[in-house]
Protein backbone atom coordinates (compact mmCIF):
# COMPACT_ATOMS: atom_id res chain seq x y z
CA UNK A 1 0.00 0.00 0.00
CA UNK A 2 3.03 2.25 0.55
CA UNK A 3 5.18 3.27 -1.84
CA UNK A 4 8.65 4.63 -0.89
CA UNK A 5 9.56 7.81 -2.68
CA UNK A 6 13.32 8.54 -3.33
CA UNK A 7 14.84 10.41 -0.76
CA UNK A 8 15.69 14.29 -1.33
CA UNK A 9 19.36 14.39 -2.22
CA UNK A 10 20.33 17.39 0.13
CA UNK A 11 24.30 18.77 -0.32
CA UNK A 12 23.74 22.24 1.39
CA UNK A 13 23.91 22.99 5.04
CA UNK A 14 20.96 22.09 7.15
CA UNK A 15 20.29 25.80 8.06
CA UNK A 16 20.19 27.00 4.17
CA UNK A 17 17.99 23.71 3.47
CA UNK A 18 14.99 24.35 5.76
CA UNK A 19 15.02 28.09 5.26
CA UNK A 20 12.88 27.56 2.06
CA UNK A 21 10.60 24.69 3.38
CA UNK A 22 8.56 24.11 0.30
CA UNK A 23 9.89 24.97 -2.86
CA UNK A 24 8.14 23.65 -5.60
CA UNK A 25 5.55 21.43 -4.28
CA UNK A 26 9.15 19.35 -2.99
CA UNK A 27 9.83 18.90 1.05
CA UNK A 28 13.42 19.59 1.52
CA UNK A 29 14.73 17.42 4.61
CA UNK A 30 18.12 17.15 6.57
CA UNK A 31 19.61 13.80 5.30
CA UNK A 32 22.96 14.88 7.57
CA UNK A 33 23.04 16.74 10.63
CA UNK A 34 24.91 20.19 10.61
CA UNK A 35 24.65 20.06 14.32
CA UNK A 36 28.41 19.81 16.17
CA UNK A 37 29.64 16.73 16.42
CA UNK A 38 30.10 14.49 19.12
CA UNK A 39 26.58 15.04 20.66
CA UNK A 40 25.08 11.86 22.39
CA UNK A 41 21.28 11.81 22.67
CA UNK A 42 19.12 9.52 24.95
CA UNK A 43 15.41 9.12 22.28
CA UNK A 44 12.43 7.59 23.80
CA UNK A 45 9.54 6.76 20.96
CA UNK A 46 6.96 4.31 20.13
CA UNK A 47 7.16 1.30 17.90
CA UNK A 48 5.58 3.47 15.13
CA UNK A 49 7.94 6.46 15.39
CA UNK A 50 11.16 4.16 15.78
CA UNK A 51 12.18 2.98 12.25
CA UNK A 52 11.98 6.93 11.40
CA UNK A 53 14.37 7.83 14.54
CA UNK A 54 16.47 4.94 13.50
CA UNK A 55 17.52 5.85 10.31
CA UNK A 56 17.85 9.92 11.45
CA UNK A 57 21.07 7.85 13.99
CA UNK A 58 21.89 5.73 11.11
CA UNK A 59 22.44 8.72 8.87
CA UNK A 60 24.51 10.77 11.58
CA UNK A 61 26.73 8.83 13.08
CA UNK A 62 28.80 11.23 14.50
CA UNK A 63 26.35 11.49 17.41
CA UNK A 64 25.75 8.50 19.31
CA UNK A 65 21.85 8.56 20.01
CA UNK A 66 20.92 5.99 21.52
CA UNK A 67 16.77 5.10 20.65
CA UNK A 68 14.41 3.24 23.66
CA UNK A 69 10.91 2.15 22.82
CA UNK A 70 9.61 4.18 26.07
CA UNK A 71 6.28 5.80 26.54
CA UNK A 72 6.09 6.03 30.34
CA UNK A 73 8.02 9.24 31.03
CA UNK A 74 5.02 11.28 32.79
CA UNK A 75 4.97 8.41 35.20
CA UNK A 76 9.11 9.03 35.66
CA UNK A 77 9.70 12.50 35.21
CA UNK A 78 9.64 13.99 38.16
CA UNK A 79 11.67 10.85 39.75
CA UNK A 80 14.56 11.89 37.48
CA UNK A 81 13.70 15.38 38.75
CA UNK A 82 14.94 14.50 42.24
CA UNK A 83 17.51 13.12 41.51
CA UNK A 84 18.62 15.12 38.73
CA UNK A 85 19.46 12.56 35.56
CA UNK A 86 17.62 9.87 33.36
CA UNK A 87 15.55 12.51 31.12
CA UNK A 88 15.20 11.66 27.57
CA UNK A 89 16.74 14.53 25.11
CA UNK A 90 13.67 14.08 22.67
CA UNK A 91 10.62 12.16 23.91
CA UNK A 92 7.70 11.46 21.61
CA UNK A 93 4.60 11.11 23.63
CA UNK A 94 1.12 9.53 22.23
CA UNK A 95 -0.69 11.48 24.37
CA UNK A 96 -1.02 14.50 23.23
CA UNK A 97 -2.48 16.37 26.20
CA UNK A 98 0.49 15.94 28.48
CA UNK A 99 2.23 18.32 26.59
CA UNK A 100 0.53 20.90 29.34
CA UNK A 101 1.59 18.30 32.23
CA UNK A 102 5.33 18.44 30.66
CA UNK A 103 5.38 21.91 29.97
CA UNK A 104 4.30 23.09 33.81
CA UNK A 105 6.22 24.04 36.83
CA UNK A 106 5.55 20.78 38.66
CA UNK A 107 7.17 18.77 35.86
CA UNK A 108 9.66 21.18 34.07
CA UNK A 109 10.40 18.44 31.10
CA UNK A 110 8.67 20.32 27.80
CA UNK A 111 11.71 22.53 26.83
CA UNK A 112 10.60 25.76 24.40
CA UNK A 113 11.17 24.69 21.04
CA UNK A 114 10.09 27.95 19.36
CA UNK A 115 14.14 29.37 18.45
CA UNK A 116 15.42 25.27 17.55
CA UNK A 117 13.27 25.86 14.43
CA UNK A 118 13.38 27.53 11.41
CA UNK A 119 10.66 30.48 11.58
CA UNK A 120 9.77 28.95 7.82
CA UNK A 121 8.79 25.38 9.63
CA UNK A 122 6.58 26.88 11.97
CA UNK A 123 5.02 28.96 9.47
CA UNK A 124 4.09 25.73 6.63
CA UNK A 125 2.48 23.61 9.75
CA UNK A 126 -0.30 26.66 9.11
CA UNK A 127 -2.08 25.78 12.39
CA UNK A 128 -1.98 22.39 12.54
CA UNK A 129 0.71 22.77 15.68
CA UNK A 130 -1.37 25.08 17.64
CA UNK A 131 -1.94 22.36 19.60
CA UNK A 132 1.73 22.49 20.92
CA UNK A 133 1.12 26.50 21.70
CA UNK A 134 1.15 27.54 25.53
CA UNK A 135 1.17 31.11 25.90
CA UNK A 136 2.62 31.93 22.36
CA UNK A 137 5.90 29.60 22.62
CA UNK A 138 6.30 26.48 20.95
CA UNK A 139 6.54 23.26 23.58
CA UNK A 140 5.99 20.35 21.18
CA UNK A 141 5.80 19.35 17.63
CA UNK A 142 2.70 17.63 16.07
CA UNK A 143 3.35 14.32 14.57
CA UNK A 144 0.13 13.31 13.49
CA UNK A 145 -3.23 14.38 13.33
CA UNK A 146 -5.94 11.87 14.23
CA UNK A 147 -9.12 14.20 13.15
CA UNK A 148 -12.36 12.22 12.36
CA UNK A 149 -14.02 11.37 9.68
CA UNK A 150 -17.03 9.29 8.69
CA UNK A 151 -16.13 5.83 7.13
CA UNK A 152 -18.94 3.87 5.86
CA UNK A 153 -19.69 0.85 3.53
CA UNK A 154 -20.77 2.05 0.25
CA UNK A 155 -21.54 -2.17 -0.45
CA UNK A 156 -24.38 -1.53 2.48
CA UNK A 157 -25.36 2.00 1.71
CA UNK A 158 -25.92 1.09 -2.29
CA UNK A 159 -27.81 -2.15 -0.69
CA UNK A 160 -30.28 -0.38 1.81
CA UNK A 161 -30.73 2.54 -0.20
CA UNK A 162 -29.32 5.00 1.79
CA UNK A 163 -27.72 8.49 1.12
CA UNK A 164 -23.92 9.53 3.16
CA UNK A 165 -25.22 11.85 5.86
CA UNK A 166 -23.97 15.68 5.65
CA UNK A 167 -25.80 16.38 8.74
CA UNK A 168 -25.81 15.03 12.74
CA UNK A 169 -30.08 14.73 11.71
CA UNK A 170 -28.86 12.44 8.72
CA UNK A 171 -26.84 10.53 10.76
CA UNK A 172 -29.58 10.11 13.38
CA UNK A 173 -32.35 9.36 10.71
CA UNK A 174 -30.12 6.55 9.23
CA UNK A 175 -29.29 5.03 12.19
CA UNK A 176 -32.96 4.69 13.60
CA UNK A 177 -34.15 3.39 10.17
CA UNK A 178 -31.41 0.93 10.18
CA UNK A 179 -31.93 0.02 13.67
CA UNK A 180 -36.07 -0.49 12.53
CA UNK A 181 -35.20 -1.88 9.74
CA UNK A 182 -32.18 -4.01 9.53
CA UNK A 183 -31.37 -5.02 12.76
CA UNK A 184 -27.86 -6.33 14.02
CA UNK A 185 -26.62 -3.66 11.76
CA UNK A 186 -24.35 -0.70 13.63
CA UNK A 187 -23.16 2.84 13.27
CA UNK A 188 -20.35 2.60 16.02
CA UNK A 189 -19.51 2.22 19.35
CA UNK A 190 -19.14 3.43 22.53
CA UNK A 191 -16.58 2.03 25.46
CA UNK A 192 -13.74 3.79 24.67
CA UNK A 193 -13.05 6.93 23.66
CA UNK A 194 -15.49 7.45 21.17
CA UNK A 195 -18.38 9.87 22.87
CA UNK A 196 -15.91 12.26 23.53
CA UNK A 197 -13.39 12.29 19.95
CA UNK A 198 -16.38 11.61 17.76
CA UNK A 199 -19.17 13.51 19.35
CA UNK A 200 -18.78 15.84 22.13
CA UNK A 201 -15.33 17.39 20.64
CA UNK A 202 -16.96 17.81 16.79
CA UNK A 203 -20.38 19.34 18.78
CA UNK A 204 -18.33 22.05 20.28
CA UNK A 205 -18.85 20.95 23.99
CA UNK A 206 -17.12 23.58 25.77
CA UNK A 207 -15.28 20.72 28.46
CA UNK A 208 -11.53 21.82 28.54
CA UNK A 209 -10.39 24.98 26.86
CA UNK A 210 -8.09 26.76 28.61
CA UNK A 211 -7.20 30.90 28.15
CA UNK A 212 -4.54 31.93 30.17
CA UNK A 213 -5.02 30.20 33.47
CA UNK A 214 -8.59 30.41 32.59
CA UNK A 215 -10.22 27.02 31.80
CA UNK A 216 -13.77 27.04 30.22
CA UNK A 217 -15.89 23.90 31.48
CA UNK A 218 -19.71 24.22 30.75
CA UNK A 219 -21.12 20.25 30.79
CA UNK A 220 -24.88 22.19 30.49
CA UNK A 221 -24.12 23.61 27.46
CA UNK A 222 -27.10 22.52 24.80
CA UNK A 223 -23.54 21.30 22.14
CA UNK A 224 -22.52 19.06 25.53
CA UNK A 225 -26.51 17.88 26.25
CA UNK A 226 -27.47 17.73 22.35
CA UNK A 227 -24.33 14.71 21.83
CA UNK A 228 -25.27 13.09 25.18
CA UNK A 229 -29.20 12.74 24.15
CA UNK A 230 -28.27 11.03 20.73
CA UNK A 231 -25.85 8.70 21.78
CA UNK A 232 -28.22 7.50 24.84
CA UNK A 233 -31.03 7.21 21.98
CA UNK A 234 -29.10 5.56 19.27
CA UNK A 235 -28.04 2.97 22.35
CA UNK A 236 -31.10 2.37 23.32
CA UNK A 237 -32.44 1.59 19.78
CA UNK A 238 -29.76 -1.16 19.39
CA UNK A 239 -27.90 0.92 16.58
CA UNK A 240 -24.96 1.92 18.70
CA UNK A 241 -23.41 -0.19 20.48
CA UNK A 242 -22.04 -0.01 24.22
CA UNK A 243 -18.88 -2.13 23.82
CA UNK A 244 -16.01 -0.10 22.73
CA UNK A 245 -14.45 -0.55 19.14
CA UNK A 246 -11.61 -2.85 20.18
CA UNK A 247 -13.54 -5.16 22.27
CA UNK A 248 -13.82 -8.27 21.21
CA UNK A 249 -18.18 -7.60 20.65
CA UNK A 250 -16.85 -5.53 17.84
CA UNK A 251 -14.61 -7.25 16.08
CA UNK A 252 -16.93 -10.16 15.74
CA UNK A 253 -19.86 -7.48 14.59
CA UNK A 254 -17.76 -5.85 12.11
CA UNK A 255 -16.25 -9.01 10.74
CA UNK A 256 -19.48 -10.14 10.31
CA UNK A 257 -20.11 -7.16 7.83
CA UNK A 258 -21.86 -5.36 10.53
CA UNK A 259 -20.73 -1.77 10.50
CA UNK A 260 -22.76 0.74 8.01
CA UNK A 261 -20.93 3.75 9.11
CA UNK A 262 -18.63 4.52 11.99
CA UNK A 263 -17.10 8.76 12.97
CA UNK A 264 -13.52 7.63 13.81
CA UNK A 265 -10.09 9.11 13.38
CA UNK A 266 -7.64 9.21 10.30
CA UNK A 267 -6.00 6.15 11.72
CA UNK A 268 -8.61 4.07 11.89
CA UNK A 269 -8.98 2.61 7.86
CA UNK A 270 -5.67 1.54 8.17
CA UNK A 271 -5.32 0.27 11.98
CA UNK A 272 -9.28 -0.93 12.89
CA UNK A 273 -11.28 -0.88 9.46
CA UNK A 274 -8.84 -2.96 7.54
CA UNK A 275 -6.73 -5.78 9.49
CA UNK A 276 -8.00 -9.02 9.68
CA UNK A 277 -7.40 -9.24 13.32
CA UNK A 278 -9.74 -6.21 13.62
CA UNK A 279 -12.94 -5.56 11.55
CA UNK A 280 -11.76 -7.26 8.59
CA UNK A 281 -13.48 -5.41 6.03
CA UNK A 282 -12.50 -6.21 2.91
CA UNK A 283 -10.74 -3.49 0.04
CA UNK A 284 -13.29 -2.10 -2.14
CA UNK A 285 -16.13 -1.16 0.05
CA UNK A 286 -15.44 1.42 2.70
CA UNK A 287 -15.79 5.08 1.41
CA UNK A 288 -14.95 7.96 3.02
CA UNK A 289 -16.97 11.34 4.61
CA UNK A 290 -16.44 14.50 6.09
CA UNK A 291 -17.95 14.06 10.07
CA UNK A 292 -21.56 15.29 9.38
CA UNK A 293 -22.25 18.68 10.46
CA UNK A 294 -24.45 19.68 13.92
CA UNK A 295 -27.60 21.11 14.19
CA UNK A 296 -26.14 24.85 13.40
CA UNK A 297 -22.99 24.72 12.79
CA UNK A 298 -21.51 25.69 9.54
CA UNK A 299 -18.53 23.55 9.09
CA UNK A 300 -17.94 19.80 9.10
CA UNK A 301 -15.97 20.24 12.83
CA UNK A 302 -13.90 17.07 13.72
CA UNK A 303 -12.46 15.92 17.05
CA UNK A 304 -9.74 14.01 17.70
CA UNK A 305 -8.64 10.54 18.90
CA UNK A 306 -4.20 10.74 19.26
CA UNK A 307 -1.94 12.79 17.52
CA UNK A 308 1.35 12.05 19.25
CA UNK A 309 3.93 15.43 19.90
CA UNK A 310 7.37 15.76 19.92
CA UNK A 311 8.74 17.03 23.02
CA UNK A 312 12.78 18.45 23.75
CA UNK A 313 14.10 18.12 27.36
CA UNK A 314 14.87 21.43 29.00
CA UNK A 315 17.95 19.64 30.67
CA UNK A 316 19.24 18.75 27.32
CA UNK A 317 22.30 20.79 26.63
CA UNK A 318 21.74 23.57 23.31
CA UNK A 319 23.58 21.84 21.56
CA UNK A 320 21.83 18.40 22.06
CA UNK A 321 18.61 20.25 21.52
CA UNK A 322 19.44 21.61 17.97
CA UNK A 323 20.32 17.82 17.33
CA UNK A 324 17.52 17.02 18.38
CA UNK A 325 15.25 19.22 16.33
CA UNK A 326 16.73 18.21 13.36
CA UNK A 327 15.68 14.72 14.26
CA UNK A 328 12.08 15.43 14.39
CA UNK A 329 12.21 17.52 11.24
CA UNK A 330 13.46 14.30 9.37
CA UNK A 331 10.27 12.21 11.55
CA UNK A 332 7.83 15.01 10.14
CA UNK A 333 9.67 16.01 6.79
CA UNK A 334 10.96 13.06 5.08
CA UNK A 335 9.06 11.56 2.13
CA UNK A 336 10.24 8.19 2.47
CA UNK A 337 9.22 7.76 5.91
CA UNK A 338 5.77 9.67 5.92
CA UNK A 339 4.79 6.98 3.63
CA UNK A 340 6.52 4.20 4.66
CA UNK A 341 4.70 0.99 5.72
CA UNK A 342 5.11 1.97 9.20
CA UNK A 343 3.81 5.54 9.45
CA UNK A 344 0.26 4.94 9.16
CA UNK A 345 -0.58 8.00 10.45
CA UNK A 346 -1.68 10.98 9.27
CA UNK A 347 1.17 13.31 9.08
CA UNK A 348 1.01 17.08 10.94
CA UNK A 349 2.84 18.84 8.55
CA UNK A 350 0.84 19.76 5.93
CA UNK A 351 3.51 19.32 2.64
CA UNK A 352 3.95 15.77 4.32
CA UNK A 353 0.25 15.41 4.94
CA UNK A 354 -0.28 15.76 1.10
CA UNK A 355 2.39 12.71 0.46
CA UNK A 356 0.23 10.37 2.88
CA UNK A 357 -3.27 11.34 1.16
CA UNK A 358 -2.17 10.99 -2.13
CA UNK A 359 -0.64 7.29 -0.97
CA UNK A 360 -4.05 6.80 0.28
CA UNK A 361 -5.36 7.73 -3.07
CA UNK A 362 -4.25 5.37 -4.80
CA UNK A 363 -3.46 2.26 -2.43
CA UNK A 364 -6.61 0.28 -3.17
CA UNK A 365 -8.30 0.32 -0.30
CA UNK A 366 -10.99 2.94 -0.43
CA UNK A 367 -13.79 2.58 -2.94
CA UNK A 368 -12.98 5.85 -4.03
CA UNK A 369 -9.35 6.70 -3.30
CA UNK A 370 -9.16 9.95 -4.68
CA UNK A 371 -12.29 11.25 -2.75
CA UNK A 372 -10.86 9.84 0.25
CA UNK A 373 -7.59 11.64 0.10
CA UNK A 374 -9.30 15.04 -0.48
CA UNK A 375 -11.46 13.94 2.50
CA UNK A 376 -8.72 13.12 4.87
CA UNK A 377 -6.97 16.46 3.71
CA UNK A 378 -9.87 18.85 4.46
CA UNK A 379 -11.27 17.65 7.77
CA UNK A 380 -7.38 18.06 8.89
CA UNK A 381 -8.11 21.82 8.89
CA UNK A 382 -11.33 21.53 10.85
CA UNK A 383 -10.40 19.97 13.91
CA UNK A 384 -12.51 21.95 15.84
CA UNK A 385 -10.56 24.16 18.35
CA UNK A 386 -12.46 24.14 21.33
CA UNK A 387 -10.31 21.67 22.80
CA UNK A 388 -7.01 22.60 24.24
CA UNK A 389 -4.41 21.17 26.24
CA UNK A 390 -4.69 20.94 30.34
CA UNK A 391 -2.87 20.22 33.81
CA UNK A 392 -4.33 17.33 34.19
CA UNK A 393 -4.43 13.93 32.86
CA UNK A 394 -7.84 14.13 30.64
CA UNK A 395 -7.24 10.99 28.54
CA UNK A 396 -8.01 8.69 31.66
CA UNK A 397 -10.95 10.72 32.61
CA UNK A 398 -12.33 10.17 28.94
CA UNK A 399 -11.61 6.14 29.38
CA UNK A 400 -13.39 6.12 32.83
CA UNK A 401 -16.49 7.56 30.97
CA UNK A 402 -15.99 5.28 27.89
CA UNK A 403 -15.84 1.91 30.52
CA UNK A 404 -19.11 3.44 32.30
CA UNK A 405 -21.04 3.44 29.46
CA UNK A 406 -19.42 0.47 28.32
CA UNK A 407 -21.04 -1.43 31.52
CA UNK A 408 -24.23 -0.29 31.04
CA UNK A 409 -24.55 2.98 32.71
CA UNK A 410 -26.54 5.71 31.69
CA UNK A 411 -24.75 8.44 28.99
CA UNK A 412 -25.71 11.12 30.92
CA UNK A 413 -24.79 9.58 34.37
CA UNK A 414 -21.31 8.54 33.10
CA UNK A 415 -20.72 12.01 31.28
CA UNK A 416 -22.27 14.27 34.82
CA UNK A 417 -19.56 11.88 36.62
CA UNK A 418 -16.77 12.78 33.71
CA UNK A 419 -17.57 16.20 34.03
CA UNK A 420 -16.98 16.32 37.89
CA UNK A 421 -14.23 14.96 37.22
CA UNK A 422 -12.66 17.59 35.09
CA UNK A 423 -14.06 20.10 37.16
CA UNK A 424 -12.40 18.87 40.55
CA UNK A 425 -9.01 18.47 38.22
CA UNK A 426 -9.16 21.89 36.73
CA UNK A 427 -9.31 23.37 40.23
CA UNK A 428 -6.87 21.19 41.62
CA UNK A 429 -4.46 22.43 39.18
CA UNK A 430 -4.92 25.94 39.87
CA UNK A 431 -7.35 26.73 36.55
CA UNK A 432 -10.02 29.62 37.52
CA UNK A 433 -12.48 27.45 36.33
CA UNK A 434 -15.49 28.97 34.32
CA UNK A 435 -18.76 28.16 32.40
CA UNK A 436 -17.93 31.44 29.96
């Protein structure tokens, strides 16, 4: 499905490189460090990120950096704090929240990245890095994006006569029809993540967004209560279903040919849609849609499930920093590895993020590959941006609500509890919390 694309032949100095980042429609990408030599760098990454750290040591190997699959450093951060060693130089982090956690006083990892880049980086990621933005400085890069979008079986659609829903009403319509109509049929699930990436975030459910030390947290608001109702009704009509997409319920569903449509992120064609192991389904069938639009609104808003960040260690000497920084230019710039077999994400930076689509385009998969490309492309600048990092560790808070409705509990009793939640943690880490 991927096809490697020849690698950009780079003789001038890393500085002179990046300065233009796009010229032409081509990425230009360090192949070589210009850094000073001798540099020796601790990385800690995922198994998805390593083969792209890998070859940035391979190809410099006049620093010694050393690359651990890691991903527990918020749980060992502020050990090394005390006793002042261990941190990794770069750390890529899956969780894209703690990015606040690592950037505050009672952690002190996230180092400023803002002056390690070229101002003509910054300025091509458009604002697909806002994410990484705490008051106006730079603390992280954006790997990947995991915005939603709507995947659905044409094969079923084309069979039940239906039409791809622009509209949350649509969507609803569907669903209830299908549910009357065609029973043991699904539009998603629920018992992970799901109510919060795929409908509260999209909605514009005003949960976490902080200004300043300012965070906004209004559960009553009618773009909170309005995703909560139609998730408790599509339950109860049999349509949704309460087991979460990588339970074991689900696979066997989808496998079955189950699943008419389903709002999940960018990654999931390539890691839940399409393995065998998962739902199975087979090439040729599953289209793609922009995440239907709320009662309202006037854009196609998407949430988001992932979309790890780079982050620098402010112990890290300036000189191991600049190193690196060029290292995660290569992770977010190359065009071999954007597309390789192992980065099935969806890439942050946008002249990368047109490489992946266009792979998409044409790898087989999607009914229509072109249309899915464009897709994938244009909900990437619609993540809606209500939804900024906080303090506090949010992703287990949206689990906890994902595993009560997953046992049967009421949607609006598991989200009043989630809610609570946030609003004891917001407080707790010295947010003025407020409904406006």
């Amino acid at each position: 499905m991927f096809i490697p694309l020849e690698r950009v032949n780079m003789k001038k100095k890393f500085i002179a490189a990046v300065a233009a980042v796009v010229i032409g429609g081509t990425i230009l990408i360090p192949t070589q460090s210009q850094a000073a030599t001798g540099q020796t760098l601790l990385v800690w990454t995922d198994s998805v990120r390593k083969p792209g750290n890998d070859q940035f040591a391979k190809a410099n190997p006049q620093h010694k950096i050393k690359v651990e699959l890691n991903a527990t450093l918020i749980q060992k951060v502020q050990v090394f704090n005390r006793v002042k060693k261990g941190w990794p130089d770069m750390y890529f982090d899956g969780a894209p929240n703690n990015v606040s956690l690592m950037q505050s006083k009672a952690f002190g990892y996230a180092r400023d990245l803002t002056p390690l880049f070229p101002a003509s980086y910054w300025k091509a990621f458009g604002t697909a890095n806002d994410w990484c933005k705490i008051d106006g400085k730079m603390y992280c890069v954006k790997n990947d994006l995991a915005h939603t979008v709507l995947y659905y079986d044409q094969k079923l659609f084309d069979q039940f006569k239906y039409t791809v829903p622009k509209t949350m009403d649509e969507f609803r319509t569907i669903a209830l029809d299908l549910a009357k109509n065609h029973p043991g049929y699904n539009v998603g699930h629920m018992g992970e993540g799901e109510i919060y990436q795929g409908w509260l975030w999209p909605s514009g459910c005003p949960m976490a967004t902080v200004k300043g030390n300012k965070m906004i947290h209004n559960p009553k608001d009618p773009k909170c209560t309005r995703a909560v109702t139609m998730v408790q009704e599509l339950l109860d009509a049999g349509v949704l279903k309460k087991e979460g997409s990588f339970s074991a319920d689900a696979q066997k569903d989808n496998q079955a040919g189950k699943m008419l449509m389903n709002i999940g992120p960018s990654w999931w064609g390539d890691y839940v849609v399409k393995p065998e192991g998962s739902f199975g389904v087979p090439a040729g069938q599953i289209n793609i849609a922009p995440t239907p639009k709320w009662p309202g609104e006037t854009k196609n808003w998407s949430g988001a499930w992932g979309g790890g960040v780079y982050m620098i260690s402010s112990h890290s000497t300036p000189a191991q920093a600049k190193v690196a920084a060029e290292m995660i230019m290569y992770s977010t710039m190359d065009k071999k590895f954007v597309v390789s077999a192992d980065m099935v994400t969806y890439p942050a930076f946008p002249p990368s993020a047109k490489l992946w689509t266009a792979d998409r385009a044409k790898s087989g998969y999607y009914k229509d590959g072109t249309n899915a490309g464009k897709v994938f492309y244009d909900s990437s600048l619609l993540i809606r941006p209500n939804v900024t990092p906080v303090r506090f560790n949010l992703d287990v808070m949206i689990s906890a609500m994902g595993a009560d409705i997953a046992s049967g509990k009421k949607v609006a009793d598991a989200f009043a509890k989630f809610a609570s939640t946030i609003d004891s943690a917001g407080t707790q880490a010295g947010y003025e919390v407020s409904a406006k």
